[in-house]
N, C-alpha and C. Protein backbone atom coordinates (compact mmCIF):
# COMPACT_ATOMS: atom_id res chain seq x y z
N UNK A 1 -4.62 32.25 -7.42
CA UNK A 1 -5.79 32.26 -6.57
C UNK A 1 -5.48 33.05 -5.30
N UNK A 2 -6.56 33.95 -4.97
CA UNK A 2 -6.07 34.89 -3.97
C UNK A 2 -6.34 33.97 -2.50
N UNK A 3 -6.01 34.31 -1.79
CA UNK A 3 -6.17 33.24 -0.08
C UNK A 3 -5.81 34.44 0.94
N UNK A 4 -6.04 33.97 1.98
CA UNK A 4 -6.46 34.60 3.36
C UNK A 4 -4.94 34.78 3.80
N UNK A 5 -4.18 35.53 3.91
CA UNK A 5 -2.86 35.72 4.48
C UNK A 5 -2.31 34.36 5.78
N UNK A 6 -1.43 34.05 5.57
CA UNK A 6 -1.29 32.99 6.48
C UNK A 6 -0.57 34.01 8.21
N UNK A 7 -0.07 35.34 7.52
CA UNK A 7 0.29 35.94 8.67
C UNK A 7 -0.59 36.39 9.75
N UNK A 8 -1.56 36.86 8.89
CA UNK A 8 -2.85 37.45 9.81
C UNK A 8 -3.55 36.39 10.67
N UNK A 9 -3.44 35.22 9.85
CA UNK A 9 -3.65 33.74 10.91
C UNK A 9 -3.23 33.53 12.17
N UNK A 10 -1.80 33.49 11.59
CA UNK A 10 -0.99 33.33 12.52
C UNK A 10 -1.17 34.31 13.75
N UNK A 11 -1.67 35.72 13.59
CA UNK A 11 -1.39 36.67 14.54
C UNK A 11 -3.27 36.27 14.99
N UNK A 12 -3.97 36.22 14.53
CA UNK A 12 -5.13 35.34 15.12
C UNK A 12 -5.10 33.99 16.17
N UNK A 13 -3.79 33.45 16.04
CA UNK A 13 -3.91 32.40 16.92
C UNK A 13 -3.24 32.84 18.50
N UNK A 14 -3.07 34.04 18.17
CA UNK A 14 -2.15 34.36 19.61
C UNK A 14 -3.36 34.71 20.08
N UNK A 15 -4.82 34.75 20.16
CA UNK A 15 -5.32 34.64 20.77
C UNK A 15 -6.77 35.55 20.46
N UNK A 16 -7.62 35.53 21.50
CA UNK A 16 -9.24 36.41 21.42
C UNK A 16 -8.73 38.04 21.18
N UNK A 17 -7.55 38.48 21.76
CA UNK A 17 -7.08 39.78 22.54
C UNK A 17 -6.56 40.15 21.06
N UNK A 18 -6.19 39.30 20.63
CA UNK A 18 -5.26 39.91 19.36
C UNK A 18 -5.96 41.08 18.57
N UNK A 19 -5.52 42.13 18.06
CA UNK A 19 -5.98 43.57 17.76
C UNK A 19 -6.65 42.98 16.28
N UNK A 20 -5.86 42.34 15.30
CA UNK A 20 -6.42 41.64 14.19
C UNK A 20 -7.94 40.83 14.13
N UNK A 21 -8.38 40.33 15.30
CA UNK A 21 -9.48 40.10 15.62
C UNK A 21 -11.17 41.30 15.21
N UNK A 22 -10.68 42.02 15.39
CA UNK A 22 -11.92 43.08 15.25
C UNK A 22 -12.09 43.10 14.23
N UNK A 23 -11.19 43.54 12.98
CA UNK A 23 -10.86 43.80 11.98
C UNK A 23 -11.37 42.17 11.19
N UNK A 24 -11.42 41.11 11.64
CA UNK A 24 -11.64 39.84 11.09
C UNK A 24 -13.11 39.87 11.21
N UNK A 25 -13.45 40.16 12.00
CA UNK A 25 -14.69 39.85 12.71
C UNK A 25 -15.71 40.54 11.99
N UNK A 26 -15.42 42.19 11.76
CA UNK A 26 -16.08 42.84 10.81
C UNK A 26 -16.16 42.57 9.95
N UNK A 27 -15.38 42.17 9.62
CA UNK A 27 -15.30 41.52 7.61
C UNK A 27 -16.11 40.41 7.25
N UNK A 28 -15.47 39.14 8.10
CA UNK A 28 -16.10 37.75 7.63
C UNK A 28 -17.27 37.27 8.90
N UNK A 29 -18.11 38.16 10.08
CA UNK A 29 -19.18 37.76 10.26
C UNK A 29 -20.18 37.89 9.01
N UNK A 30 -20.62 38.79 8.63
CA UNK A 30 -21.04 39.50 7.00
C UNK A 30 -21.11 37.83 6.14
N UNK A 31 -20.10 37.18 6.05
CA UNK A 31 -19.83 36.56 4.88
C UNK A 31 -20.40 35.34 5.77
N UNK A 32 -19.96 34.63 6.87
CA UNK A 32 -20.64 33.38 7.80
C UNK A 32 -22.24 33.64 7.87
N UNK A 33 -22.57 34.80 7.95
CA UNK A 33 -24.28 35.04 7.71
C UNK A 33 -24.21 34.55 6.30
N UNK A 34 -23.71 34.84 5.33
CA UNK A 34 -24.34 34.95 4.12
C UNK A 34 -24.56 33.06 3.57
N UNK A 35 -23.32 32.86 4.69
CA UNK A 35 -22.95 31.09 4.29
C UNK A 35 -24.05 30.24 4.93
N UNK A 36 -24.88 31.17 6.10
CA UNK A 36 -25.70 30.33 6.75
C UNK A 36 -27.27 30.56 5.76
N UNK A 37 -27.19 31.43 5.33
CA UNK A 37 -28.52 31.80 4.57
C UNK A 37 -28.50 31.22 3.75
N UNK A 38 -27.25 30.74 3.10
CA UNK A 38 -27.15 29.12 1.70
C UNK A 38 -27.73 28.10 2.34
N UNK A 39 -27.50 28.03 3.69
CA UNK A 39 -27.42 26.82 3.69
C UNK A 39 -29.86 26.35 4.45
N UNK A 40 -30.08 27.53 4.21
CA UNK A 40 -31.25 27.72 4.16
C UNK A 40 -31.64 28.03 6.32
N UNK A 41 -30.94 28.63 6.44
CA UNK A 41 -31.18 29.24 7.86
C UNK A 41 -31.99 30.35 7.77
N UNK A 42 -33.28 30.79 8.50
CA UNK A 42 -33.80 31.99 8.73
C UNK A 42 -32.88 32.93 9.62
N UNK A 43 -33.10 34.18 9.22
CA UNK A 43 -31.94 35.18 9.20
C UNK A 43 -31.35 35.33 11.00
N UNK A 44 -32.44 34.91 12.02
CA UNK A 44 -32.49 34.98 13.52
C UNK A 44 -31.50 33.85 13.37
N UNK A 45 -31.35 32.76 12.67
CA UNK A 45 -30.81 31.65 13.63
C UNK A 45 -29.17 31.38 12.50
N UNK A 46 -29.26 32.32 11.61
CA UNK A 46 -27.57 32.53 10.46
C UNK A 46 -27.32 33.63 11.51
N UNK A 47 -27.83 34.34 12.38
CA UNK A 47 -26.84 35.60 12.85
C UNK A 47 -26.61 34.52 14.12
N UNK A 48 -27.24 33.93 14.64
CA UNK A 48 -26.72 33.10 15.95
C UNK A 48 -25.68 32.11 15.51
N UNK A 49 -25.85 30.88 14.01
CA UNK A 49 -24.78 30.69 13.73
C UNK A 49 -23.34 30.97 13.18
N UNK A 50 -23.46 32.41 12.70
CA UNK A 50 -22.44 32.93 12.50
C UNK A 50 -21.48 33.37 13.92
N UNK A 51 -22.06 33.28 15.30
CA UNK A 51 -21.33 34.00 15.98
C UNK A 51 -20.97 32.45 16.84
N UNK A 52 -21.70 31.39 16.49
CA UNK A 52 -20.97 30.24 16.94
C UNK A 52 -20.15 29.66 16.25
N UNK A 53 -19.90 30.43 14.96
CA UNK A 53 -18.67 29.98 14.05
C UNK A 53 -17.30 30.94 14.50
N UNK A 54 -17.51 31.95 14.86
CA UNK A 54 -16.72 32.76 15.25
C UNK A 54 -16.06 32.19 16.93
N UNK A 55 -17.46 31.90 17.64
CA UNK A 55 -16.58 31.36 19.42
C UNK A 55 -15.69 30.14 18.62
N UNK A 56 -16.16 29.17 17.76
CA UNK A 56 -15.45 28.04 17.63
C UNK A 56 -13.86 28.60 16.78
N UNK A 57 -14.06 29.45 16.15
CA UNK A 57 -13.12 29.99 15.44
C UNK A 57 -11.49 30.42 16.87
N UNK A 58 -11.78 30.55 18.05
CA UNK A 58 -11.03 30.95 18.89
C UNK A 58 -10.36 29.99 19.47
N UNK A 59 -11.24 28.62 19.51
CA UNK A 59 -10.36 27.12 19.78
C UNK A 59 -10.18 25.97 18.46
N UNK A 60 -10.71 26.24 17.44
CA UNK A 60 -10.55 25.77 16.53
C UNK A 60 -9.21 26.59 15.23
N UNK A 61 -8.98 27.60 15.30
CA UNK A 61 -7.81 28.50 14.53
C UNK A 61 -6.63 28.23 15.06
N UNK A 62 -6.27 27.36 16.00
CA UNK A 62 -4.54 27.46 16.66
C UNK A 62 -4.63 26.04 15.60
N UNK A 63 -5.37 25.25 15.60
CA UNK A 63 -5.28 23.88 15.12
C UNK A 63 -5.36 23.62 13.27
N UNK A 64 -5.66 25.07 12.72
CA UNK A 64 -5.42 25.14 11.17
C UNK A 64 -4.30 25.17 10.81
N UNK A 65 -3.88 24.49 9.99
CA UNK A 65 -2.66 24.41 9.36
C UNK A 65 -2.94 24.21 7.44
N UNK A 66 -2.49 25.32 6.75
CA UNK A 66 -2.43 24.96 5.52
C UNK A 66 -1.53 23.72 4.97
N UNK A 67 -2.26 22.84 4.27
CA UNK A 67 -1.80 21.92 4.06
C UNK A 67 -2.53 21.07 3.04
N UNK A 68 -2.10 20.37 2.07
CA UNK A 68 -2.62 19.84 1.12
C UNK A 68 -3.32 20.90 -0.15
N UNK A 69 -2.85 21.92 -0.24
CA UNK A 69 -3.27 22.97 -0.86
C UNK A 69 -4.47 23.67 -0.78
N UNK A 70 -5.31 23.49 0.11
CA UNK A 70 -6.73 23.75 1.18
C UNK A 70 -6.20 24.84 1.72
N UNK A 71 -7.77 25.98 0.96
CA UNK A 71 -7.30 27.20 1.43
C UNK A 71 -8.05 27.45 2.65
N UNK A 72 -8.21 28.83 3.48
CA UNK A 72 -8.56 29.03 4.91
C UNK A 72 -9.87 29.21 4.52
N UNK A 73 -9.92 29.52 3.26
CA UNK A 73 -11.83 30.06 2.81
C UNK A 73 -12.72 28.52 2.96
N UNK A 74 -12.18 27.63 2.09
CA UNK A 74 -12.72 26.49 2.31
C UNK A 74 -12.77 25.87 3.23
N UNK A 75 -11.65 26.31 4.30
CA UNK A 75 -11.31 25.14 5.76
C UNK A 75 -12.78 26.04 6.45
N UNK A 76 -12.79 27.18 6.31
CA UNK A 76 -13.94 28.54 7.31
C UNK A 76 -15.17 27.89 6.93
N UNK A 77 -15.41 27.27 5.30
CA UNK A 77 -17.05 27.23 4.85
C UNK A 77 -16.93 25.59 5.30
N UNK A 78 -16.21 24.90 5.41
CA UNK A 78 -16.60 23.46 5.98
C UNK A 78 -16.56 23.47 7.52
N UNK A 79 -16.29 24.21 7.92
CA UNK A 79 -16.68 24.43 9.50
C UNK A 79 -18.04 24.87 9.46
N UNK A 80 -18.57 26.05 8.91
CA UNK A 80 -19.91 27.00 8.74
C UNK A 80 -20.38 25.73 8.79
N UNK A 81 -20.27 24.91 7.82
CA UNK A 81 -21.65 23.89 7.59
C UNK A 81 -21.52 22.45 8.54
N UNK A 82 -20.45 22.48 8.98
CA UNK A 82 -20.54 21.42 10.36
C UNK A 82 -21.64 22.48 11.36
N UNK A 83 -20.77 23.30 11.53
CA UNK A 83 -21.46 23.78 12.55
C UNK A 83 -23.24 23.92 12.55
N UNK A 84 -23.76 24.18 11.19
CA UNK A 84 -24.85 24.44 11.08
C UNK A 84 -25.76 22.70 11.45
N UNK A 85 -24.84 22.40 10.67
CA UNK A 85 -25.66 20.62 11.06
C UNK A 85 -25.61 20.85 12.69
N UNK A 86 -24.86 20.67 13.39
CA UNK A 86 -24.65 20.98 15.07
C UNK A 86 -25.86 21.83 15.59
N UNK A 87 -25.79 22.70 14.56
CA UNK A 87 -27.04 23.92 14.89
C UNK A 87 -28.09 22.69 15.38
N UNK A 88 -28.30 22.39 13.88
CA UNK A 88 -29.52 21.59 13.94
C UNK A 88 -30.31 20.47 14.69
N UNK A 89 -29.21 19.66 15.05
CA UNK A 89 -29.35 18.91 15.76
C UNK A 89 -29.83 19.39 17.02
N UNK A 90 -29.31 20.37 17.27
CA UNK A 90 -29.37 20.91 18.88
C UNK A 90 -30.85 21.40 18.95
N UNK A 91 -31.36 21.98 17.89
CA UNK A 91 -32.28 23.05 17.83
C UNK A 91 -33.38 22.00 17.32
N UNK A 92 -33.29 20.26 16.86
CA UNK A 92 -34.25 19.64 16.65
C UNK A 92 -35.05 19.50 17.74
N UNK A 93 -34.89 19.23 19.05
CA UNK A 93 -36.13 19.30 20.08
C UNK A 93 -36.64 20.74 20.23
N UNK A 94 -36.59 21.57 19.45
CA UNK A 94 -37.57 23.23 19.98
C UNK A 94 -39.13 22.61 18.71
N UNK A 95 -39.90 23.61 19.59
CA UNK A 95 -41.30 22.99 18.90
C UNK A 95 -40.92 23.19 17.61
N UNK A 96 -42.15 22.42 16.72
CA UNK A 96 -41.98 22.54 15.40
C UNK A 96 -43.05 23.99 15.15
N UNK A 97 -42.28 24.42 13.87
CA UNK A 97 -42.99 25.57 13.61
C UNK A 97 -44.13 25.69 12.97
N UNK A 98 -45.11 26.38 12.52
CA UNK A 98 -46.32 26.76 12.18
C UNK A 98 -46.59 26.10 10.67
N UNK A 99 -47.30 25.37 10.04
CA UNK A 99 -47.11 24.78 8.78
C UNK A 99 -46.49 25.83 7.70
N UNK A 100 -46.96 27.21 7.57
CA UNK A 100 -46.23 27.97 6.56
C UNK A 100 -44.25 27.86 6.60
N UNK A 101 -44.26 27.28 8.04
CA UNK A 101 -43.01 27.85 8.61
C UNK A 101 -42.06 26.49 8.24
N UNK A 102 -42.38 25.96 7.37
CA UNK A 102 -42.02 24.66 7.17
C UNK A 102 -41.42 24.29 5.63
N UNK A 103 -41.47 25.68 5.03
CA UNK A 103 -41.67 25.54 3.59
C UNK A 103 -40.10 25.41 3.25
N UNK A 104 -40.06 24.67 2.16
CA UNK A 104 -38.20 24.71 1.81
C UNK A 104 -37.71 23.82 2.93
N UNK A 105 -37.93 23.22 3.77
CA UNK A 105 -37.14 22.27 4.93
C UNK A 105 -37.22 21.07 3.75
N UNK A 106 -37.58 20.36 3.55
CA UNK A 106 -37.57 19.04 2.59
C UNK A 106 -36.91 19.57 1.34
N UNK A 107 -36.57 20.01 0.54
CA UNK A 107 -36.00 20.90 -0.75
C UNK A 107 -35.09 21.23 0.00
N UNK A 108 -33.90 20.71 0.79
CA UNK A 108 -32.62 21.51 0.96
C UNK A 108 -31.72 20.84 -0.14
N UNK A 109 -31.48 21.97 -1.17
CA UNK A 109 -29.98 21.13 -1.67
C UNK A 109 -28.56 20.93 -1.18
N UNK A 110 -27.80 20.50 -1.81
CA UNK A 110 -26.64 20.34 -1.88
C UNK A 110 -25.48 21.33 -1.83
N UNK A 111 -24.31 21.77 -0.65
CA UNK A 111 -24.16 23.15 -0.75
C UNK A 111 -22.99 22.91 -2.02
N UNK A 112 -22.85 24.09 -2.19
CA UNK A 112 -21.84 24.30 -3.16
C UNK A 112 -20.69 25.49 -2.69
N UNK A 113 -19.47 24.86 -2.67
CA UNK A 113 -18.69 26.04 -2.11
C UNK A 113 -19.13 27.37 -3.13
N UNK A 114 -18.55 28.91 -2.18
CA UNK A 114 -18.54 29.76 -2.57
C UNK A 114 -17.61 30.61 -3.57
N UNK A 115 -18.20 30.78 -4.65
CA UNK A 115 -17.08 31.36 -5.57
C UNK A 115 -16.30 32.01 -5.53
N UNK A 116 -15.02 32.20 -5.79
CA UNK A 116 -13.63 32.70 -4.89
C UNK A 116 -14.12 34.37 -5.36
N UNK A 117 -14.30 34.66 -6.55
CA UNK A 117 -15.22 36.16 -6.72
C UNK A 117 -16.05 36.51 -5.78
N UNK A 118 -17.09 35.89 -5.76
CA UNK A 118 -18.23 35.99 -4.47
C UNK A 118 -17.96 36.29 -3.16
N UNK A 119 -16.63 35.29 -3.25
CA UNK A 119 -15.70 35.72 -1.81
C UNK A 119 -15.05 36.90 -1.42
N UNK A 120 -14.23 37.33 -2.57
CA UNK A 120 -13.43 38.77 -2.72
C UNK A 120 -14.60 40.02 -2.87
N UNK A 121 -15.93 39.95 -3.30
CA UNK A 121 -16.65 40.74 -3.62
C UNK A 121 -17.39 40.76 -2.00
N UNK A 122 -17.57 40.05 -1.65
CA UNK A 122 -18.17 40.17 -0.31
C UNK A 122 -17.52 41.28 0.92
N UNK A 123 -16.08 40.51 0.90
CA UNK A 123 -14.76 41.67 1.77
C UNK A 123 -14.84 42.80 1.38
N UNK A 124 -14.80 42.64 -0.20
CA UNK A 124 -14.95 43.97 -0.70
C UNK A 124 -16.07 45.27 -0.18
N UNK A 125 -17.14 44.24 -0.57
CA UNK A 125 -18.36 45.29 0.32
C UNK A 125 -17.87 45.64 1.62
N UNK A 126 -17.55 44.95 2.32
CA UNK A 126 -17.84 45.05 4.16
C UNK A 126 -16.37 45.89 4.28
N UNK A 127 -15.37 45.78 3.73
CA UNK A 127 -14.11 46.59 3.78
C UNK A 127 -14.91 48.22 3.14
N UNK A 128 -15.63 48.41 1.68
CA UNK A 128 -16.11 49.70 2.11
C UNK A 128 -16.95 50.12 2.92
N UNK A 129 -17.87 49.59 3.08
CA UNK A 129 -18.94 50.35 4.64
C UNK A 129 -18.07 50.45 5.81
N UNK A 130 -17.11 50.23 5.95
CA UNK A 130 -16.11 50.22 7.19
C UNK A 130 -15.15 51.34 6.65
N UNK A 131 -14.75 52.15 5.88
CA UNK A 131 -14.26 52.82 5.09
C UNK A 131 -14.62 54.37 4.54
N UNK A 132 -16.22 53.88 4.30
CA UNK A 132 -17.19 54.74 3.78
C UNK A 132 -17.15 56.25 4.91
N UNK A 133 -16.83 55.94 6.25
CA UNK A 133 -17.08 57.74 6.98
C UNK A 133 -15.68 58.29 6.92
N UNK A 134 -14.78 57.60 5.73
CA UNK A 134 -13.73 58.71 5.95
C UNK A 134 -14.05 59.43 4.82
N UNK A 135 -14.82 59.57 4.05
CA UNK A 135 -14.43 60.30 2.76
C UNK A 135 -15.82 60.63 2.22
N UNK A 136 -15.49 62.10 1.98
CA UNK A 136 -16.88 62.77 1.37
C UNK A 136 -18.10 61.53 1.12
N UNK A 137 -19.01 62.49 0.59
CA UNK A 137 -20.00 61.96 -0.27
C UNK A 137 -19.64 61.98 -1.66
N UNK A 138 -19.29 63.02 -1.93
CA UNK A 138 -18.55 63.50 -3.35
C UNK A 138 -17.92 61.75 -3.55
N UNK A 139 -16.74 61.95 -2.71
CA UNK A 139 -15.75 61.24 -3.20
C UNK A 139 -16.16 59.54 -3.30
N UNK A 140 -16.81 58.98 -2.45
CA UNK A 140 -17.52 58.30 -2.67
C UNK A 140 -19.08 57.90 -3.74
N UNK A 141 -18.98 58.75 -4.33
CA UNK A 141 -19.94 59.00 -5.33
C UNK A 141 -18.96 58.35 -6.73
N UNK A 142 -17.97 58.94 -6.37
CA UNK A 142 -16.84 59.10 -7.93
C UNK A 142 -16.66 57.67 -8.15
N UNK A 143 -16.37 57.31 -6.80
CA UNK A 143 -15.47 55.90 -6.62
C UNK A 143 -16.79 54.59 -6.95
N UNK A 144 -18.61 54.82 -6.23
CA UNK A 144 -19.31 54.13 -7.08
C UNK A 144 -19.55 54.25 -8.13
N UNK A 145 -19.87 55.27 -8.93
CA UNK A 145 -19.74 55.27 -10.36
C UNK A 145 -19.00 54.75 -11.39
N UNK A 146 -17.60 55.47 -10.87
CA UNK A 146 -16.25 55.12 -11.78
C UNK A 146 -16.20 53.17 -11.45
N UNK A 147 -16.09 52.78 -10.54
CA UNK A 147 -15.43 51.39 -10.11
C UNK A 147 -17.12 50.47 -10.18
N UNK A 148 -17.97 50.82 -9.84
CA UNK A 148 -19.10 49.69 -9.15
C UNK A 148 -19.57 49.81 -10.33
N UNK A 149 -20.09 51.39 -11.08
CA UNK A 149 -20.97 51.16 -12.11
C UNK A 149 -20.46 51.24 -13.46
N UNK A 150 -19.42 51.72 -13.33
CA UNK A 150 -18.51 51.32 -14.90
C UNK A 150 -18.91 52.60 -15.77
N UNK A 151 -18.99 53.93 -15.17
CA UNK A 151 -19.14 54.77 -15.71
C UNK A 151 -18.08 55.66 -16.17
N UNK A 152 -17.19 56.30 -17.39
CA UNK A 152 -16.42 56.37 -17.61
C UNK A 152 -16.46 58.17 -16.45
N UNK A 153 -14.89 58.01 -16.62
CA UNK A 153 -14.61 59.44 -15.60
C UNK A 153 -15.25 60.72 -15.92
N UNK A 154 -15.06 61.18 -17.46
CA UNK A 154 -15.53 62.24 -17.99
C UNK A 154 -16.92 62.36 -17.95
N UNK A 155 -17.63 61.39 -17.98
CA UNK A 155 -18.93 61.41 -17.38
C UNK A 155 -19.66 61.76 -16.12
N UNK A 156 -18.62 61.10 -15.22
CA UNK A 156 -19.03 61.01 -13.79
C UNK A 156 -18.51 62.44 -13.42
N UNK A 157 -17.38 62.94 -13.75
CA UNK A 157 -16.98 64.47 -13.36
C UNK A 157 -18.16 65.67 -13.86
N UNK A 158 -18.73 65.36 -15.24
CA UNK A 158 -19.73 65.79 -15.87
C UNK A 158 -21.16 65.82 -14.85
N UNK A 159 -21.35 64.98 -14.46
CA UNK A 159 -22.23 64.51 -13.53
C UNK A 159 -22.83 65.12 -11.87
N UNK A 160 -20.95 65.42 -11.91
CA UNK A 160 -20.95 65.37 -10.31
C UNK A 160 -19.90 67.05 -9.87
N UNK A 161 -20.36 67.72 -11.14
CA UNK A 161 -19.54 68.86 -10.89
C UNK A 161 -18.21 68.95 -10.81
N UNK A 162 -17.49 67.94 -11.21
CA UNK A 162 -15.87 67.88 -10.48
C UNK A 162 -15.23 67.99 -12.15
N UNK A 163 -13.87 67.95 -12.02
CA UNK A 163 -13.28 67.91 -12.99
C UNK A 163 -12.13 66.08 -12.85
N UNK A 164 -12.26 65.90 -14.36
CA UNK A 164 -11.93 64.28 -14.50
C UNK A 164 -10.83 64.36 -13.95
N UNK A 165 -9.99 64.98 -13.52
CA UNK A 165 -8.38 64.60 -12.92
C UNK A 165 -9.13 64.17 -11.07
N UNK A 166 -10.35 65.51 -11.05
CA UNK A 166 -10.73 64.77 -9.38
C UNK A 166 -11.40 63.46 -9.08
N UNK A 167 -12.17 62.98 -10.48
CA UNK A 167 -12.62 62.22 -10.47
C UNK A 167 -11.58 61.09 -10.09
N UNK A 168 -10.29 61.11 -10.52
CA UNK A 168 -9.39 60.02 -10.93
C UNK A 168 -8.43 59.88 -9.56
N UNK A 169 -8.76 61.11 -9.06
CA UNK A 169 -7.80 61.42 -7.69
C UNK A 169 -8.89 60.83 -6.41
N UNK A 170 -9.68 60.89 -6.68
CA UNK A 170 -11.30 60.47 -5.59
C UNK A 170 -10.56 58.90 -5.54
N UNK A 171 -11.04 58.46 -6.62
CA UNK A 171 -10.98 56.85 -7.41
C UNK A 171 -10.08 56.25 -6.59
N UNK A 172 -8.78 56.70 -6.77
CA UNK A 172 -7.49 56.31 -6.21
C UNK A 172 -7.35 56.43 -4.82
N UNK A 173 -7.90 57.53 -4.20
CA UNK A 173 -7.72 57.71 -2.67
C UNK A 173 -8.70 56.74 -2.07
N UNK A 174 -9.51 56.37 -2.57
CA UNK A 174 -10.43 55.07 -1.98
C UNK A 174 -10.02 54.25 -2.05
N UNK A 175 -9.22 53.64 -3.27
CA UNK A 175 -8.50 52.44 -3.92
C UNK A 175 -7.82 52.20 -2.98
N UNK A 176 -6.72 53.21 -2.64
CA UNK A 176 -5.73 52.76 -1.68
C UNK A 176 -6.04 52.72 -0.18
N UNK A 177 -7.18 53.20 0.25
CA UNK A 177 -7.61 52.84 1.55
C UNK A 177 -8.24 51.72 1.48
N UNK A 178 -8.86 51.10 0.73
CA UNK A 178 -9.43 49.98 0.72
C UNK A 178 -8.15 48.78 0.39
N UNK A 179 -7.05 49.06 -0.25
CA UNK A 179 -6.39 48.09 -0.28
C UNK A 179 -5.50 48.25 1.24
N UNK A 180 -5.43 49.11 2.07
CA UNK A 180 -5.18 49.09 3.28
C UNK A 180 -5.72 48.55 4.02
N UNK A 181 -7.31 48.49 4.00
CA UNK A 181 -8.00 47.59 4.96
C UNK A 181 -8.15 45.92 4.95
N UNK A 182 -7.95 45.87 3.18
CA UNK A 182 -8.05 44.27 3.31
C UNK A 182 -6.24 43.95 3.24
N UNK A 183 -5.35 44.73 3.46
CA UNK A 183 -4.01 43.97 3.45
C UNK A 183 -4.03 42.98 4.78
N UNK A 184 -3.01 42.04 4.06
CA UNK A 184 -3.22 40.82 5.59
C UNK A 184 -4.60 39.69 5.40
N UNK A 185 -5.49 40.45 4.84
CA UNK A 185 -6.68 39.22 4.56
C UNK A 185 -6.91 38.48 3.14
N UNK A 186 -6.08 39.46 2.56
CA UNK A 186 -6.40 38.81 1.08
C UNK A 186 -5.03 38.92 0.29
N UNK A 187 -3.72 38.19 0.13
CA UNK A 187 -2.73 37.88 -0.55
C UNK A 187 -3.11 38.28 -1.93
């Protein structure tokens, strides 16, 4: 099972300043929105709780400790959803909203952690759009085709004017920048 580097933690707890911070922040705000929109938040008040998961993340991260085989993904999504209850509470005295605006509040289910795929596929996205202005269009073309859409090379070179060795050389030069960006976050 893949897990969150315990080093990059560690260099997270030295503090707000820490350079690893930005790089966290880009990645898994993305994914704390996506955890607040499970948990049935309108999209104004998952981008406000995602960034109060993140302030709490700055006095609450010196005090994580792996332990009991509890990974950092699960310790991150049982915070998200404290916090969101917290949301709530806080945000129960603002007026009530408009009857349409009410729909799905009684129908909240039960959350369900997030699938460790779901998880890796998420980084995945937000590690390429963070990625995406170093490298052609071309080359980024090769690399959705070949990898996202499962299109074989000789096709996609066929496709895209290139020849299959560039196709395979595109593929790889993305591969390995992207496994550069998530090193440290994903063991």
């Amino acid at each position: 099972m893949d897990t969150t580097s315990l080093t990059l933690l560690d260099s997270l707890k030295r503090g707000p300043d820490a350079p690893e911070w930005t790089r966290f922040v880009r990645l898994y705000e993305p994914l704390l929105k996506r955890w607040a929109l499970s948990q049935k938040f309108p999209p104004q008040d998952a981008d406000d709780l995602a960034q109060e998961v993140l302030l709490k993340l700055f006095t609450a991260l010196p005090e994580y400790e792996k332990a009991g085989g509890g990974s950092f993904r699960s310790w991150l999504f049982r915070l998200t959803v404290n916090a969101g209850h917290d949301f709530r509470r806080r945000v129960a005295t603002r007026r009530l909203p408009a009857p349409d605006g009410l729909s799905g509040v009684a129908d909240e289910s039960p959350l369900v952690a997030m699938e460790e795929a779901e998880y890796l596929r998420e980084l995945s996205r937000q590690a390429l759009e963070l990625i995406r202005p170093e490298f052609s269009e071309a080359t980024m073309a090769a690399f959705r085709c070949t990898k996202v859409d499962g299109v074989a090379a000789g096709n996609v070179a066929t496709e895209l004017g290139m020849t299959a060795g560039a196709v395979y050389n595109a593929v790889n030069r993305v591969m390995t920048r992207l496994r550069e960006v998530l090193a440290g976050l994903i063991d």
